[in-house]
C-alpha atoms as a PDB file:
ATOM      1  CA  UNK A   1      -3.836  10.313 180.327  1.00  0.00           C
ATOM      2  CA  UNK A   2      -4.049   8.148 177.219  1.00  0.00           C
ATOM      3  CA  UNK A   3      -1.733   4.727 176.607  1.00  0.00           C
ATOM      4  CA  UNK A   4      -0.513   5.367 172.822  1.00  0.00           C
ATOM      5  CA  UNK A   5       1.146   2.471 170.784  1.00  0.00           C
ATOM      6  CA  UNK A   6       4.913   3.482 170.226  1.00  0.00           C
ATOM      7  CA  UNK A   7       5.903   4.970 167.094  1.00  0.00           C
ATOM      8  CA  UNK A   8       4.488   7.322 165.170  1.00  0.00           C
ATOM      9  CA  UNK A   9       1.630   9.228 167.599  1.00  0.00           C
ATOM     10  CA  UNK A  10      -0.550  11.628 165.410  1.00  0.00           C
ATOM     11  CA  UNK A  11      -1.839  14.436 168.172  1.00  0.00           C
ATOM     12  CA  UNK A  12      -5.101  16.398 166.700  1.00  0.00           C
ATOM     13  CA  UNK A  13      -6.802  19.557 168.401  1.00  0.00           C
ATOM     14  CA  UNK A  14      -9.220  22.259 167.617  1.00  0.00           C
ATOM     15  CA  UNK A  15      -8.358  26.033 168.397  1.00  0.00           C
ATOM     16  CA  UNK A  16      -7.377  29.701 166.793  1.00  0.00           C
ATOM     17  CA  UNK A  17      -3.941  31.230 166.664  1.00  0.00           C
ATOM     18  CA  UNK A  18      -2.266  34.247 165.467  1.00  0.00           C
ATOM     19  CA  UNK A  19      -1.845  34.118 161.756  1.00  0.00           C
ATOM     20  CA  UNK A  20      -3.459  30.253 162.450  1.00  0.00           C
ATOM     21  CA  UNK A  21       0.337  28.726 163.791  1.00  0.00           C
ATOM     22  CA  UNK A  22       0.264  26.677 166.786  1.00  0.00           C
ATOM     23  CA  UNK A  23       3.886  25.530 168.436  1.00  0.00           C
ATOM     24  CA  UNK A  24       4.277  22.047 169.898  1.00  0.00           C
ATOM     25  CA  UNK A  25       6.662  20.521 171.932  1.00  0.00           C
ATOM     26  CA  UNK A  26       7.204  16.666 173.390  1.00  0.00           C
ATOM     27  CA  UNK A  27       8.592  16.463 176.616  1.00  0.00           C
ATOM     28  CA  UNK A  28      10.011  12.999 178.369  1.00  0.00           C
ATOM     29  CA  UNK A  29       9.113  12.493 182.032  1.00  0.00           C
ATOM     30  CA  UNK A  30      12.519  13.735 182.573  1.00  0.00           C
ATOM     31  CA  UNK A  31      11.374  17.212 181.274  1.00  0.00           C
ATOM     32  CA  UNK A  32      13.740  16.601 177.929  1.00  0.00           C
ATOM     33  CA  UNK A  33      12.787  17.568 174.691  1.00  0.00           C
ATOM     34  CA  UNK A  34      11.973  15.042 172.632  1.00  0.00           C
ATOM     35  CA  UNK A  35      10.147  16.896 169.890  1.00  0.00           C
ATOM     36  CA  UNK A  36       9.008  19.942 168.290  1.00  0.00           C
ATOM     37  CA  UNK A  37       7.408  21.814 165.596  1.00  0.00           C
ATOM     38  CA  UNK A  38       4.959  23.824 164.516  1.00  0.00           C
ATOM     39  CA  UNK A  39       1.325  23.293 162.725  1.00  0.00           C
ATOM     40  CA  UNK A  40      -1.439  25.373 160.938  1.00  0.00           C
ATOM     41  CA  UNK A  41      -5.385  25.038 161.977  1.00  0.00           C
ATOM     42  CA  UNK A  42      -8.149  27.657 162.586  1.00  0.00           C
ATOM     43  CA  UNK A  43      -8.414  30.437 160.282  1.00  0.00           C
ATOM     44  CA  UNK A  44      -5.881  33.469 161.854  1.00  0.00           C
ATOM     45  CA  UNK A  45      -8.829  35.468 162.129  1.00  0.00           C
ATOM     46  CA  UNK A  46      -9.996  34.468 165.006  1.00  0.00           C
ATOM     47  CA  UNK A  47     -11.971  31.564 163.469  1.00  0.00           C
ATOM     48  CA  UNK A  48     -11.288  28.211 165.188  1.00  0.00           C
ATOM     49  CA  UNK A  49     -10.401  25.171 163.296  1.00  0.00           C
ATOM     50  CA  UNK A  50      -8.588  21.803 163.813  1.00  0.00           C
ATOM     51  CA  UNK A  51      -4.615  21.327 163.307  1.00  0.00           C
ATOM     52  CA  UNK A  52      -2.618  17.946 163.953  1.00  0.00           C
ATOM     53  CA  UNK A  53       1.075  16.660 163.921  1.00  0.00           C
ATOM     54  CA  UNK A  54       3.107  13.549 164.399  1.00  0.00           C
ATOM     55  CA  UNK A  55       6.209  12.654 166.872  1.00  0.00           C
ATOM     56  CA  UNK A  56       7.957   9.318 166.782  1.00  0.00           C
ATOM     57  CA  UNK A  57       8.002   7.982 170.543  1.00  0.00           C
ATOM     58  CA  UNK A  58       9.512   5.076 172.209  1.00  0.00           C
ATOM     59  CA  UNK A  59       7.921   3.524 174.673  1.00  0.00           C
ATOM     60  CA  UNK A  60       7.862   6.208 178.032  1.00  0.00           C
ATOM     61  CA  UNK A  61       5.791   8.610 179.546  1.00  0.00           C
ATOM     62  CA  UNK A  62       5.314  11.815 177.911  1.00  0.00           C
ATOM     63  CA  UNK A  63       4.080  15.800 178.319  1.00  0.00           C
ATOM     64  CA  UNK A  64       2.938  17.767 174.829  1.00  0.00           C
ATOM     65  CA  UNK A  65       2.102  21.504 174.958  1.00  0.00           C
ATOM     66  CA  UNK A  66       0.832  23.233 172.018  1.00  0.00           C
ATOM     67  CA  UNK A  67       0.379  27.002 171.743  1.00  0.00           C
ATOM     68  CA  UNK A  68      -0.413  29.771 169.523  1.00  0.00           C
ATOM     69  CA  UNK A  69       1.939  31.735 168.559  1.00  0.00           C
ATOM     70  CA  UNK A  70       2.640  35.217 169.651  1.00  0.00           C
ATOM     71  CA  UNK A  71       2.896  38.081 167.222  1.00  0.00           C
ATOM     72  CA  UNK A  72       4.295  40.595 169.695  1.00  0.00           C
ATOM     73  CA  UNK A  73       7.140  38.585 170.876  1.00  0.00           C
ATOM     74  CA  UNK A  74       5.801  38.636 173.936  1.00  0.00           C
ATOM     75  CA  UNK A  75       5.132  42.754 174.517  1.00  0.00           C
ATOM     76  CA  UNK A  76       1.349  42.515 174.552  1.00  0.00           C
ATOM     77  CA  UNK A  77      -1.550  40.758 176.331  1.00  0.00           C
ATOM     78  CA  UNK A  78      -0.997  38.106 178.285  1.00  0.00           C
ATOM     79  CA  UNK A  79       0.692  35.911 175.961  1.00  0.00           C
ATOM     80  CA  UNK A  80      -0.387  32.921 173.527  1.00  0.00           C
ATOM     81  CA  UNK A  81      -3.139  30.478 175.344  1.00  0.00           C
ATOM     82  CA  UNK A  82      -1.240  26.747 176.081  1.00  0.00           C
ATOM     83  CA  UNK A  83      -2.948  23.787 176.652  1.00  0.00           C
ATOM     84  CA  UNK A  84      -1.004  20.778 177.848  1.00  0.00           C
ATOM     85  CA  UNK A  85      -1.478  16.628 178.515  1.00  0.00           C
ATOM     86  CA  UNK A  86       0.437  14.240 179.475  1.00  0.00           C
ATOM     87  CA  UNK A  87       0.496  10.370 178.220  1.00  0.00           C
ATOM     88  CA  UNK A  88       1.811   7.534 178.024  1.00  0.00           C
ATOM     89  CA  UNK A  89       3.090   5.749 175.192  1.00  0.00           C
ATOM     90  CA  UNK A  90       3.803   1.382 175.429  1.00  0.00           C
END
C-alpha cells in the first residue's frame, strides 16, 4: 500500500529459506512481469535474517511476491511460504 518514488525501489524483508534463497518477482497491474530475481537473507538453517533487492519502476501500480525457495521441486510439504504486497510507485 506504499507510494514509492519511480526508479530504483530497494524492497527489504526479514524471513528463513531453504539454503537462505528467497525468489522475487514484480508484477504490473496488468499481471506482467516486470522483474525478477533472487536474494540471500536468514541463515538456511532455519535461522531468520533480513534480505533486500532493487527493481527499476516507472511510474504504475505494482504487486511483488517473494518466496523461499523449494528444495524438493515441489514433491514435499506444502511448498515454499510467499508473502505478497502491492504498491504504488509515482
Amino acid at each position: 500500500g506504499e507510494d514509492l518514488p519511480a526508479g530504483t525501489v530497494t524492497f527489504k524483508g526479514f524471513g528463513t529459506a531453504f539454503e537462505a534463497n528467497f525468489v522475487w518477482e514484480v508484477r504490473s497491474d496488468s499481471g506482467a512481469l516486470v522483474a525478477k530475481g533472487f536474494t540471500m537473507g536468514g541463515t538456511g538453517d532455519g535461522k531468520f535474517g533480513e534480505f533486500t533487492f532493487t527493481a527499476k519502476l516507472t511510474a504504475g501500480t505494482y504487486s511483488v511476491k517473494v518466496s523461499g525457495s523449494d528444495g524438493s521441486g515441489g514433491a514435499e510439504g506444502p511448498g515454499p511460504a510467499v508473502d505478497d504486497k502491492t504498491f504504488t510507485v509515482h
